[in-house]
C-alpha atoms as a PDB file:
ATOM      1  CA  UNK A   1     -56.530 127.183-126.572  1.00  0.00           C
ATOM      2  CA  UNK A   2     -56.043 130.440-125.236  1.00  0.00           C
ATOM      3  CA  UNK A   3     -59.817 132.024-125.452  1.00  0.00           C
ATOM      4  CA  UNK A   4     -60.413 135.213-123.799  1.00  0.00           C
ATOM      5  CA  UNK A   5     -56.579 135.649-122.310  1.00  0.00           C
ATOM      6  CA  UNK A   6     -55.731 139.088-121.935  1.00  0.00           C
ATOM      7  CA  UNK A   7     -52.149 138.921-121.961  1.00  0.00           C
ATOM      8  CA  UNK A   8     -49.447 138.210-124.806  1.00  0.00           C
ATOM      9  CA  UNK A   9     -47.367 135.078-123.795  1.00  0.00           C
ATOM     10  CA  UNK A  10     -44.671 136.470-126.555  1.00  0.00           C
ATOM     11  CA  UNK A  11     -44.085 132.593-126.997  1.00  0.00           C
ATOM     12  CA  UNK A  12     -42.467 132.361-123.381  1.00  0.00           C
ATOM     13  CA  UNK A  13     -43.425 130.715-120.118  1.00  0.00           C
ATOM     14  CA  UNK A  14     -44.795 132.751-117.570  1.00  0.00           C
ATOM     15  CA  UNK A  15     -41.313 133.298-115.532  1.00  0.00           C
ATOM     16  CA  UNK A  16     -39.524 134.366-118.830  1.00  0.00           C
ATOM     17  CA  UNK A  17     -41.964 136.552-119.826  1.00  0.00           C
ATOM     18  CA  UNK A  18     -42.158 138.349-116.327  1.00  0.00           C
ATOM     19  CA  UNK A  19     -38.195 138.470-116.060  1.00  0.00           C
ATOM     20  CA  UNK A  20     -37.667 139.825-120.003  1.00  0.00           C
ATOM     21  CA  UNK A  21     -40.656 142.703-119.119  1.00  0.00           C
ATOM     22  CA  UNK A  22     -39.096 143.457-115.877  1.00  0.00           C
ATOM     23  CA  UNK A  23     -35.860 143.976-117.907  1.00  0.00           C
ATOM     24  CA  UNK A  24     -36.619 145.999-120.527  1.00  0.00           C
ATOM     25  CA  UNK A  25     -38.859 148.195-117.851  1.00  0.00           C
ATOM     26  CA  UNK A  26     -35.240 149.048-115.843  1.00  0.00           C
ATOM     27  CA  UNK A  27     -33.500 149.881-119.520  1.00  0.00           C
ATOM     28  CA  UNK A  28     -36.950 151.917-120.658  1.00  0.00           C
ATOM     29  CA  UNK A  29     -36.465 153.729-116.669  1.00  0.00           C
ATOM     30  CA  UNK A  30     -32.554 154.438-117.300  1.00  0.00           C
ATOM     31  CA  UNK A  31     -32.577 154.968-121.057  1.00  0.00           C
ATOM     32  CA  UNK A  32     -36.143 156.868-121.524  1.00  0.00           C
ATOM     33  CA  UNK A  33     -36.185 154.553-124.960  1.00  0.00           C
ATOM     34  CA  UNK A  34     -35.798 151.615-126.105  1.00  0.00           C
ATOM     35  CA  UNK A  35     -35.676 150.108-129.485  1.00  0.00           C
ATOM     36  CA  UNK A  36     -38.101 146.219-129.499  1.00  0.00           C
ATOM     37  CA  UNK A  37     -40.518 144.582-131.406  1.00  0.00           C
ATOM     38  CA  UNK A  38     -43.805 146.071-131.571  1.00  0.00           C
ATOM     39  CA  UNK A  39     -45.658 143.354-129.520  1.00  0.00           C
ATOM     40  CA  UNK A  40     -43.097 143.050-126.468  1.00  0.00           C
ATOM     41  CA  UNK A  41     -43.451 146.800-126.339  1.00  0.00           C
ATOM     42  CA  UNK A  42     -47.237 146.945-126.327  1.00  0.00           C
ATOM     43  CA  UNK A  43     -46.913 144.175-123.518  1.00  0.00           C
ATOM     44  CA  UNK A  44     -44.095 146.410-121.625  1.00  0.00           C
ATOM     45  CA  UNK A  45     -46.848 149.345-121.630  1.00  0.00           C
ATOM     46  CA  UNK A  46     -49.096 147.048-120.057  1.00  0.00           C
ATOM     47  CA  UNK A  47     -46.324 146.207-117.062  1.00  0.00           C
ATOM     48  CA  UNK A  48     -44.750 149.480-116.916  1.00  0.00           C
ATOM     49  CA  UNK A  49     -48.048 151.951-117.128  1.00  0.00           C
ATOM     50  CA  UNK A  50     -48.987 150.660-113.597  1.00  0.00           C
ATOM     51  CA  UNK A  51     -45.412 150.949-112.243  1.00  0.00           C
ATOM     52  CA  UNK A  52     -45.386 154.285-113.134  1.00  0.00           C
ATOM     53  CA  UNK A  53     -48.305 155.613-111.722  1.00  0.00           C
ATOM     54  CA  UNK A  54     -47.383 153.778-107.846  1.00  0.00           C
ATOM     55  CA  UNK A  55     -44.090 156.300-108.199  1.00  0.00           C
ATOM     56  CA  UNK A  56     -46.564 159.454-108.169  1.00  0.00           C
ATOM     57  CA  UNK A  57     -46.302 159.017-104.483  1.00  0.00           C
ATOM     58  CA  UNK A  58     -42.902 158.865-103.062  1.00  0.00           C
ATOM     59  CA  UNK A  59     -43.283 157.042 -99.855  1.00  0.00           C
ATOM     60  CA  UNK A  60     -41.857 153.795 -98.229  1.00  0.00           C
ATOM     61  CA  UNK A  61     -44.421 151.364 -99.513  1.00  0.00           C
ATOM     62  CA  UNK A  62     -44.743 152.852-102.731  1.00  0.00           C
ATOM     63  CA  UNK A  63     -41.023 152.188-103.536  1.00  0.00           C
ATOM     64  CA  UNK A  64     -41.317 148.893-102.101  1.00  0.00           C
ATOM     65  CA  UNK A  65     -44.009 147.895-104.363  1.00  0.00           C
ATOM     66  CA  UNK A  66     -41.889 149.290-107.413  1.00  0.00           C
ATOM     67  CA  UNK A  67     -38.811 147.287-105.962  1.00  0.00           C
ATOM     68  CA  UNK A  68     -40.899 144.148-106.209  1.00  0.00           C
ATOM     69  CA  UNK A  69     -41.559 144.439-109.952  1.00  0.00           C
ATOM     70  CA  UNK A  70     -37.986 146.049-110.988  1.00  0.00           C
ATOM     71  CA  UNK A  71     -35.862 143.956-108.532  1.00  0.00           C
ATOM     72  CA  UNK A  72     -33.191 147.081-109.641  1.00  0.00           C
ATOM     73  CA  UNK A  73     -31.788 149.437-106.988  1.00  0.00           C
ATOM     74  CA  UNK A  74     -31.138 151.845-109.441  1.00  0.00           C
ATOM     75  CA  UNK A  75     -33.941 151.912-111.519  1.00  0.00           C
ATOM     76  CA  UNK A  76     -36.002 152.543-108.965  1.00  0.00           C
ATOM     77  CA  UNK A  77     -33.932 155.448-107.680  1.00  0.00           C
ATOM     78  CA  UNK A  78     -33.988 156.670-110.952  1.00  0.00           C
ATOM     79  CA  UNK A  79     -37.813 156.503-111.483  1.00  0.00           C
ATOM     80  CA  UNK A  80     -38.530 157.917-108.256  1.00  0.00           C
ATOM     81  CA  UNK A  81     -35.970 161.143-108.539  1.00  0.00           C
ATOM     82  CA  UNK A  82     -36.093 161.855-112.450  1.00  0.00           C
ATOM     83  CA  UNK A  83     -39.266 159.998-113.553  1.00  0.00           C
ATOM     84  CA  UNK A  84     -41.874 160.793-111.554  1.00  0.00           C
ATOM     85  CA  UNK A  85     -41.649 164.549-110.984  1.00  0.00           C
ATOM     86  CA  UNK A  86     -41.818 165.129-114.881  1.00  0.00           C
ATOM     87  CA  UNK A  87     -45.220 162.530-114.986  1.00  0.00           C
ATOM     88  CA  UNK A  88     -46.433 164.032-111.785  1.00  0.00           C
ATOM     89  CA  UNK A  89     -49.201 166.014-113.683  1.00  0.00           C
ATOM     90  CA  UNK A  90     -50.047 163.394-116.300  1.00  0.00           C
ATOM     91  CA  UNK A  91     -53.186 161.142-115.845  1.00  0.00           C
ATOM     92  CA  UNK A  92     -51.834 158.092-117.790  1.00  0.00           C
ATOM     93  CA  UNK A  93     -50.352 157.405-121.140  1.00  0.00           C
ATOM     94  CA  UNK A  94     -46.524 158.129-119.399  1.00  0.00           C
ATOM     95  CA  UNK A  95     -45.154 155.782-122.832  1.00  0.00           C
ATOM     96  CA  UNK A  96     -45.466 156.409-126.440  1.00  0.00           C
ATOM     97  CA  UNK A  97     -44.997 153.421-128.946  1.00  0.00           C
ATOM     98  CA  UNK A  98     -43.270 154.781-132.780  1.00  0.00           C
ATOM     99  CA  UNK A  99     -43.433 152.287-135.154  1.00  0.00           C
ATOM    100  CA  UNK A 100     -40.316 151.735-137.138  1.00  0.00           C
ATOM    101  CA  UNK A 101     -40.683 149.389-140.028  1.00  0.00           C
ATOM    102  CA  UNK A 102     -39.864 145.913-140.348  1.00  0.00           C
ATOM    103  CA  UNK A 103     -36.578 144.035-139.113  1.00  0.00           C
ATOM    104  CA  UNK A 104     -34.382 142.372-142.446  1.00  0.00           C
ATOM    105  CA  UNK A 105     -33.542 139.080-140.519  1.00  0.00           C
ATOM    106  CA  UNK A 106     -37.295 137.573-140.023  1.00  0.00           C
ATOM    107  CA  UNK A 107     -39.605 140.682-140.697  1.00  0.00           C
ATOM    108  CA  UNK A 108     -40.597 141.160-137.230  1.00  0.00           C
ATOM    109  CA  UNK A 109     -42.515 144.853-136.987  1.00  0.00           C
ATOM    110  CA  UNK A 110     -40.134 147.327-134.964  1.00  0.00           C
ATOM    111  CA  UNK A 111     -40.921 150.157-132.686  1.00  0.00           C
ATOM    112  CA  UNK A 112     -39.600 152.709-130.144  1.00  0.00           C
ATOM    113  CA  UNK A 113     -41.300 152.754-126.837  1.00  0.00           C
ATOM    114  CA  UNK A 114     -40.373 155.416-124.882  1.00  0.00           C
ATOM    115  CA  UNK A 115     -41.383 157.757-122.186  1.00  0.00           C
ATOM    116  CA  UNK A 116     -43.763 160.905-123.077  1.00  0.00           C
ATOM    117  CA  UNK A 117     -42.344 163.381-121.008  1.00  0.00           C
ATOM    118  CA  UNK A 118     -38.403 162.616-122.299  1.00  0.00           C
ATOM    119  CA  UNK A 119     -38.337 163.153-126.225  1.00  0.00           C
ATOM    120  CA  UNK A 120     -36.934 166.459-126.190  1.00  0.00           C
ATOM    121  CA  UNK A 121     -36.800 166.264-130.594  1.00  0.00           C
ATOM    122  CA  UNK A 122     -40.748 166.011-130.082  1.00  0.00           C
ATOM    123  CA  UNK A 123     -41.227 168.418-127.463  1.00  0.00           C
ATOM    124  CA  UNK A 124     -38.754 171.091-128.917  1.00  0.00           C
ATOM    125  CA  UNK A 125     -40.851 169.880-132.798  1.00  0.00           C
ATOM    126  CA  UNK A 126     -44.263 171.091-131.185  1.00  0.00           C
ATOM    127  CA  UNK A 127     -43.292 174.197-130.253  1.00  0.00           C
ATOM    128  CA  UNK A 128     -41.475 175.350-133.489  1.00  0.00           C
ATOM    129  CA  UNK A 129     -44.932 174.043-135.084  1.00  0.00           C
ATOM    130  CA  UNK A 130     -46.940 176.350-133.392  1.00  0.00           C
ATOM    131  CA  UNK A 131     -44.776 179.147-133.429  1.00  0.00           C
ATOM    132  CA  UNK A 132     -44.612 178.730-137.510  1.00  0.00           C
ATOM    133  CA  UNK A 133     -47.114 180.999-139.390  1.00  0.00           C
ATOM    134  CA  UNK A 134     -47.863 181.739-142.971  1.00  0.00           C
ATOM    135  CA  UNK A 135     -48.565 180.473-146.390  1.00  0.00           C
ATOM    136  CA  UNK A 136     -46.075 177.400-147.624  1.00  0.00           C
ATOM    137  CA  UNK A 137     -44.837 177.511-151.085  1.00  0.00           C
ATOM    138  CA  UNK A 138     -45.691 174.572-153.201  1.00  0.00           C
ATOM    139  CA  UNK A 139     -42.323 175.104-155.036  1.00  0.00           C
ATOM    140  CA  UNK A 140     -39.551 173.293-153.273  1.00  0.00           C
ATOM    141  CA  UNK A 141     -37.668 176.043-153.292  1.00  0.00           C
ATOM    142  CA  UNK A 142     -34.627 177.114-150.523  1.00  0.00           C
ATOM    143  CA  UNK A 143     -36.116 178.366-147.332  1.00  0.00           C
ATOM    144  CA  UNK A 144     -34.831 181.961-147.058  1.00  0.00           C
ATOM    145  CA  UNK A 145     -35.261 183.397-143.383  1.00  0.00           C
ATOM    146  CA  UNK A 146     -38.288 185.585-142.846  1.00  0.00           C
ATOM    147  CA  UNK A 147     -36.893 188.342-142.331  1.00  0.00           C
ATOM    148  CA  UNK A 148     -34.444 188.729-145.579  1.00  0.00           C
ATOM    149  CA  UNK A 149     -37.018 187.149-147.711  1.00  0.00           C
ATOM    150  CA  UNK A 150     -38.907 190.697-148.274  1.00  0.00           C
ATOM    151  CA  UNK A 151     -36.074 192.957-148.501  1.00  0.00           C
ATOM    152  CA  UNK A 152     -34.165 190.560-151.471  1.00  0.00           C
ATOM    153  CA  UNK A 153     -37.644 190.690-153.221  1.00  0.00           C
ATOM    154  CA  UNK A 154     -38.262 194.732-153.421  1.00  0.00           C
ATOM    155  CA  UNK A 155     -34.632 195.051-153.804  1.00  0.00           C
ATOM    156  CA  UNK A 156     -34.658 192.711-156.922  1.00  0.00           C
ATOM    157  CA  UNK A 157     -38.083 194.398-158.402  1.00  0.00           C
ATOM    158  CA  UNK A 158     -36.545 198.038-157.522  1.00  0.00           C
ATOM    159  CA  UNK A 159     -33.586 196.985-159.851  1.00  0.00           C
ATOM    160  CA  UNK A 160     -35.445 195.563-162.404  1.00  0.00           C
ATOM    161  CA  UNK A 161     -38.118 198.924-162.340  1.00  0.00           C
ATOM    162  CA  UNK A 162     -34.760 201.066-162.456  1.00  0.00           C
ATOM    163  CA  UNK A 163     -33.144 199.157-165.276  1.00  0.00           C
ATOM    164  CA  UNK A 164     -36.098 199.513-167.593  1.00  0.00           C
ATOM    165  CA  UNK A 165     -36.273 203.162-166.861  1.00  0.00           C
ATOM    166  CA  UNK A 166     -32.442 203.427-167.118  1.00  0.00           C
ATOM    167  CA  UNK A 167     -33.045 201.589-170.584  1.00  0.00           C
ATOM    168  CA  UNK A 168     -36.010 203.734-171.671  1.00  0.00           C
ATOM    169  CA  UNK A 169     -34.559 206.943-171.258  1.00  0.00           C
ATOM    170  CA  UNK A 170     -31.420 205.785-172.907  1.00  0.00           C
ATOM    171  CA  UNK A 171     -33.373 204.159-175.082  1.00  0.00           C
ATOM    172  CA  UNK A 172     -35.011 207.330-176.554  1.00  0.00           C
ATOM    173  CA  UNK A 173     -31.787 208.635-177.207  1.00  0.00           C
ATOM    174  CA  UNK A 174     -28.891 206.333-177.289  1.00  0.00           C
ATOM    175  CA  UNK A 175     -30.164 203.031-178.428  1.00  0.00           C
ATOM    176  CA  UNK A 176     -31.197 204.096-181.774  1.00  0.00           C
ATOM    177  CA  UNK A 177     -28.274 206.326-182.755  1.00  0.00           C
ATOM    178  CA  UNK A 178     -25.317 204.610-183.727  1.00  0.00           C
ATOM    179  CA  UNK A 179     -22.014 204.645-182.073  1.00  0.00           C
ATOM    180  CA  UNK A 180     -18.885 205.678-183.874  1.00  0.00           C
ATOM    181  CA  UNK A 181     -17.840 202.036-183.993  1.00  0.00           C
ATOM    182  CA  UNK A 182     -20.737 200.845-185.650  1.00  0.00           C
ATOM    183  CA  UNK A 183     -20.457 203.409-188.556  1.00  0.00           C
ATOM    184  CA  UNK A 184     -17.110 202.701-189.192  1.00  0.00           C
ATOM    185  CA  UNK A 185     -17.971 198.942-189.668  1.00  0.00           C
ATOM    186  CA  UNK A 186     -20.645 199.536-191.787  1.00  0.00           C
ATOM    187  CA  UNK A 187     -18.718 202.054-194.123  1.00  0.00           C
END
């Protein structure tokens, strides 16, 4: 019986299971994402979050405490020179965990896990959300740009205000009387 263990054994001895997270930590270093099932990545955040915040300080010991987890030359190059200058300021929560569905083959629960600071869709989505202002349209209508939206509006309403006058003016005079072709048709 497992009662009151912390960890997820993911169904794999101990060696496995530290191997397989040390893995996927080098690809989630190199890559910035990586695509797993939901349960190895909530288990990665648990080995990686840690990892993370010894490369704050880039000294001698810290890198050889990193090395000793990773067991990756490069990944810990990597973390240290890209990594850790961009999580420098954050306090914790350097991963974020997107849930993707479910897998066809056995209907295991997908997910991204990937590192906060590296999603430039999400970073670049926040600040076109804040920057947007103004009412939204219930009508799924085109977008038109802000800035020709107005000007196609009066222009259409000064067209139709200058038709009807065209038509009431001529209308007070032309409408009613007949044109030549019209009384020849009728005679």
């Amino acid at each position: 019986m497992r009662h009151n263990n912390t960890n997820n054994s993911l169904g794999r001895k101990s060696a496995h299971r530290k191997a397989m997270l040390s893995n996927m930590a080098i690809s989630l270093i190199m890559h910035k994402r990586i695509k797993t099932t939901t349960a190895k990545a909530k288990a990665l955040r648990g080995f990686i979050e840690p990892i993370l915040t010894k490369s704050k300080e880039d000294s001698t010991h810290a890198r050889r405490l990193v090395f000793n987890h990773l067991q990756d030359k490069n990944a810990v190059t990597e973390l240290f020179k890209e990594v850790s200058p961009k999580i420098a300021d954050r306090q914790g929560g350097y991963t974020r965990i997107l849930k993707l569905g479910t897998r066809a083959g056995d209907a295991a629960e997908i997910c991204y896990i990937e590192l906060v600071d590296f999603n430039e869709v999400m970073l670049a989505s926040t600040g076109v959300a804040e920057s947007k202002t103004g009412r939204r349209s219930r009508r799924g209508t085109k977008k038109k740009l802000e800035g020709e939206a107005p000007k196609k509006a009066k222009t259409a309403v000064e067209a139709k205000t200058k038709v009807k006058k065209a038509e009431t003016k001529a209308g007070n005079a032309g409408p009613s009387a007949e044109t030549p072709s019209d009384s020849e048709s009728k005679e």
